[in-house]
N, C-alpha and C. Protein backbone atom coordinates (compact mmCIF):
# COMPACT_ATOMS: atom_id res chain seq x y z
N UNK A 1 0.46 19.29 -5.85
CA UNK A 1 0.93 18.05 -6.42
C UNK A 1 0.69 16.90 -5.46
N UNK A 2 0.70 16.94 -4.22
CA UNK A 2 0.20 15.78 -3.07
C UNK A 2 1.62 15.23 -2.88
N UNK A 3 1.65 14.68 -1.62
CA UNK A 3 2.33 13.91 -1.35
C UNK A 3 2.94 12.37 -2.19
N UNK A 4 4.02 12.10 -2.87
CA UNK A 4 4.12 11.29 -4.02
C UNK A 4 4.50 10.06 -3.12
N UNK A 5 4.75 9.95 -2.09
CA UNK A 5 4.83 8.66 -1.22
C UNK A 5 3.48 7.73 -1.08
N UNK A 6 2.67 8.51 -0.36
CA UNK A 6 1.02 8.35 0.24
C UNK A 6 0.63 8.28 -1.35
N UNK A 7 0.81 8.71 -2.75
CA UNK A 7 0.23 8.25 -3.89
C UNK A 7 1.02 6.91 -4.16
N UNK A 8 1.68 6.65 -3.85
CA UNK A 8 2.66 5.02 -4.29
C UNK A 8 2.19 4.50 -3.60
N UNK A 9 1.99 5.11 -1.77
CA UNK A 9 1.53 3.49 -1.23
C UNK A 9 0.13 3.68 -1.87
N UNK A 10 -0.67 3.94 -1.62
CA UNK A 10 -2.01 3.43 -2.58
C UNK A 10 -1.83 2.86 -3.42
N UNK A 11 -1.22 3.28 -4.50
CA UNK A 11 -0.89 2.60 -5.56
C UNK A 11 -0.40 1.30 -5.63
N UNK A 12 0.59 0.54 -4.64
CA UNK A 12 1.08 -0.01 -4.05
C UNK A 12 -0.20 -1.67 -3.58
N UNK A 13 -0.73 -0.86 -2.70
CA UNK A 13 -1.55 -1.80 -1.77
C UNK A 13 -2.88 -2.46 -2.72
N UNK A 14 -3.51 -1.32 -3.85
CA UNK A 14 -4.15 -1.90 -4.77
C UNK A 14 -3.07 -2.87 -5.73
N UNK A 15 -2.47 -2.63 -6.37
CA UNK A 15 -1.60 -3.94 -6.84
C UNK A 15 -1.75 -5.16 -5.94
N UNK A 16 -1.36 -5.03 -4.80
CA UNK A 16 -1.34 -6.11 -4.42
C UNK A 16 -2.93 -7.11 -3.81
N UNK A 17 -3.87 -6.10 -3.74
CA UNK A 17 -4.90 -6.18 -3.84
C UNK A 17 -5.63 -7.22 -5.03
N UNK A 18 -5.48 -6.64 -6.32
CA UNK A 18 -5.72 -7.31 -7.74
C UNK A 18 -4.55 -8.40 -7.71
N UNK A 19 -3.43 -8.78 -6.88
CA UNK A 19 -2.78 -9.77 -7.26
C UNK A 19 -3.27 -10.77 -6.58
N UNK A 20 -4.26 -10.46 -5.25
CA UNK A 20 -4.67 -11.28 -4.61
C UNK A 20 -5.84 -12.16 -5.20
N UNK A 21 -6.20 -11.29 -6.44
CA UNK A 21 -7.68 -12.34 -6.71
C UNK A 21 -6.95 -12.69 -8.32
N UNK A 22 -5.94 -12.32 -9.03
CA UNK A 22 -4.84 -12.81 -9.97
C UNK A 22 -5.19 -12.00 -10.79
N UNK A 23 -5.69 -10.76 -10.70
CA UNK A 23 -5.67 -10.18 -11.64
C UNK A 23 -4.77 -8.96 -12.10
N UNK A 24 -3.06 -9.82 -11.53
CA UNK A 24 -1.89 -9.13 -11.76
C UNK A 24 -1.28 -10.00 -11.68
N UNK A 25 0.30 -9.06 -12.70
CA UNK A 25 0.94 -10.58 -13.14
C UNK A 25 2.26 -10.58 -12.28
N UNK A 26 1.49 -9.59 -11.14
CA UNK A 26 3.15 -9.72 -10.06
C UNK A 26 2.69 -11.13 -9.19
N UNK A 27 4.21 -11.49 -8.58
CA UNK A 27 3.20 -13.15 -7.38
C UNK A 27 2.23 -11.73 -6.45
N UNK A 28 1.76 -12.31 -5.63
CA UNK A 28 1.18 -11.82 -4.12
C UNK A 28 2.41 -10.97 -3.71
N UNK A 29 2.83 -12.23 -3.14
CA UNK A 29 3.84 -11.87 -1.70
C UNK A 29 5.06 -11.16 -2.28
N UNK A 30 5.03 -10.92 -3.67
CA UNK A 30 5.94 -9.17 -3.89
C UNK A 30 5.14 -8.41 -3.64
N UNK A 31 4.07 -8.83 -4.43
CA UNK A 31 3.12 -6.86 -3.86
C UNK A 31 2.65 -6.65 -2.75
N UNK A 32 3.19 -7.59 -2.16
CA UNK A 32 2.56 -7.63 -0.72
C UNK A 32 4.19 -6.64 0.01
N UNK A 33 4.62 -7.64 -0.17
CA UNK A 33 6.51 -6.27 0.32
C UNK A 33 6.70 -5.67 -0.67
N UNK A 34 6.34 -5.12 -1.39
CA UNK A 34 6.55 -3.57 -1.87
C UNK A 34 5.76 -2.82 -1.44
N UNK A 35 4.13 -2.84 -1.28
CA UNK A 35 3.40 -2.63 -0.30
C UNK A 35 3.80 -2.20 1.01
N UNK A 36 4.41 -2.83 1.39
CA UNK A 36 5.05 -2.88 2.68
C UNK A 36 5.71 -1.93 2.80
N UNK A 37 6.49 -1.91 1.81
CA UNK A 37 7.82 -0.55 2.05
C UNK A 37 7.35 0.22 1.92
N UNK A 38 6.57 0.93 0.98
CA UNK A 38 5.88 2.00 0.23
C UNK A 38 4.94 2.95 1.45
N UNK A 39 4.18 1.82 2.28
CA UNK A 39 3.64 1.97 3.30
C UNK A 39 4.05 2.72 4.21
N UNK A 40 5.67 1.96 4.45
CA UNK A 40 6.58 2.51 5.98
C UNK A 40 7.35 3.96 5.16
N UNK A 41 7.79 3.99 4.36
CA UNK A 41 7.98 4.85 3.67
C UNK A 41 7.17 6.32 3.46
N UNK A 42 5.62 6.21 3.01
CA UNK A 42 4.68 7.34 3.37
C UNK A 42 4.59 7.78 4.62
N UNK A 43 4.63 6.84 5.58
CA UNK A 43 3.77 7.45 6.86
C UNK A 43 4.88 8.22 7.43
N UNK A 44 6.47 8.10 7.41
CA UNK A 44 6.95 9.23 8.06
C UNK A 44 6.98 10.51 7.29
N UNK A 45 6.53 10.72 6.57
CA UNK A 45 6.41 12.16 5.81
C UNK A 45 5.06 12.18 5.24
N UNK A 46 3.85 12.17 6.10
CA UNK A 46 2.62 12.41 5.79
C UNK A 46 2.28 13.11 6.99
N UNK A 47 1.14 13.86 6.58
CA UNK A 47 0.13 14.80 7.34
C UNK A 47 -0.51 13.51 8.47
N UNK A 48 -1.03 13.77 9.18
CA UNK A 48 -1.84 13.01 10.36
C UNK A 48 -3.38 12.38 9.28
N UNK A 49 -3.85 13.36 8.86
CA UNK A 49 -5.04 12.81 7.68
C UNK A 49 -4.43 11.74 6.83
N UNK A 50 -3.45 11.80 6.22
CA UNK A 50 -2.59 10.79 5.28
C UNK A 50 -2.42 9.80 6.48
N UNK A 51 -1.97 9.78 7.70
CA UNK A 51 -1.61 8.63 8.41
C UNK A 51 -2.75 7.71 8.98
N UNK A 52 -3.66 8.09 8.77
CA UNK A 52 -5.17 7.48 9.29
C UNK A 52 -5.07 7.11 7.77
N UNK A 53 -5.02 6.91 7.05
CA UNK A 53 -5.43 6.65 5.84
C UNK A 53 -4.58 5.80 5.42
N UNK A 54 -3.19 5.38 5.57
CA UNK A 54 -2.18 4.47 5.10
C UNK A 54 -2.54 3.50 6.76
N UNK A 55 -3.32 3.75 7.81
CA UNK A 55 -3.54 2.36 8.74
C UNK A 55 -4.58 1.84 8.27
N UNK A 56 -5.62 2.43 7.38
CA UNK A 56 -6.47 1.73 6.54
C UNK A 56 -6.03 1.28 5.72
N UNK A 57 -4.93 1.24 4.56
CA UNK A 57 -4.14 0.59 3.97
C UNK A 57 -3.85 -0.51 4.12
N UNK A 58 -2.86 -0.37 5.11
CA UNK A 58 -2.36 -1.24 6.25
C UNK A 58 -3.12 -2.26 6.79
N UNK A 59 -4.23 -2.08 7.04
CA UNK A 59 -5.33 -3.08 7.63
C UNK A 59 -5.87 -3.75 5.76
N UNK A 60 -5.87 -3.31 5.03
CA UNK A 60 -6.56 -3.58 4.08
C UNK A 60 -5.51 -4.84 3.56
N UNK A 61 -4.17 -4.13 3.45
CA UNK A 61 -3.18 -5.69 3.07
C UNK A 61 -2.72 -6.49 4.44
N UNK A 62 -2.97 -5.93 5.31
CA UNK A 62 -2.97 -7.73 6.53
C UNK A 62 -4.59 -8.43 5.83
N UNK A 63 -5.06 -8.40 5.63
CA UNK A 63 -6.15 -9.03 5.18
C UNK A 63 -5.96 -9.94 4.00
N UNK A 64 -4.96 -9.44 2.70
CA UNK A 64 -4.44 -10.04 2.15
C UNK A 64 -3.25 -11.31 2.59
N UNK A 65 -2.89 -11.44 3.74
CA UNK A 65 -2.10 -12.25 4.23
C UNK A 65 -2.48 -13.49 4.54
């Protein structure tokens, strides 16, 4: 079934991703902190492979900032 944290933050960081170019009807800077949480939230209960993968995340929405 995978880890359901590390599937939200993804889930998560693309939202806020598509809100960045408006093609969501959340503002930004919510999906930007829900993002956020979702983020800090996965990485303490992920595998080391999952944690290299939510700092690419991570780098992907500071970019959105």
């Amino acid at each position: 079934m995978g880890n359901r944290l590390f599937q939200k933050a993804r889930e998560t960081v693309e939202i806020a991703k598509l809100a960045s170019t408006g093609q969501s009807d959340v503002p930004l800077q919510d999906a930007i902190s829900v993002a956020k949480n979702s983020l800090s939230s996965a990485y303490a209960n992920s595998t080391t492979a999952e944690k290299e993968q939510l700092r690419e995340l991570q780098n992907e929405l500071d970019q959105l900032q």
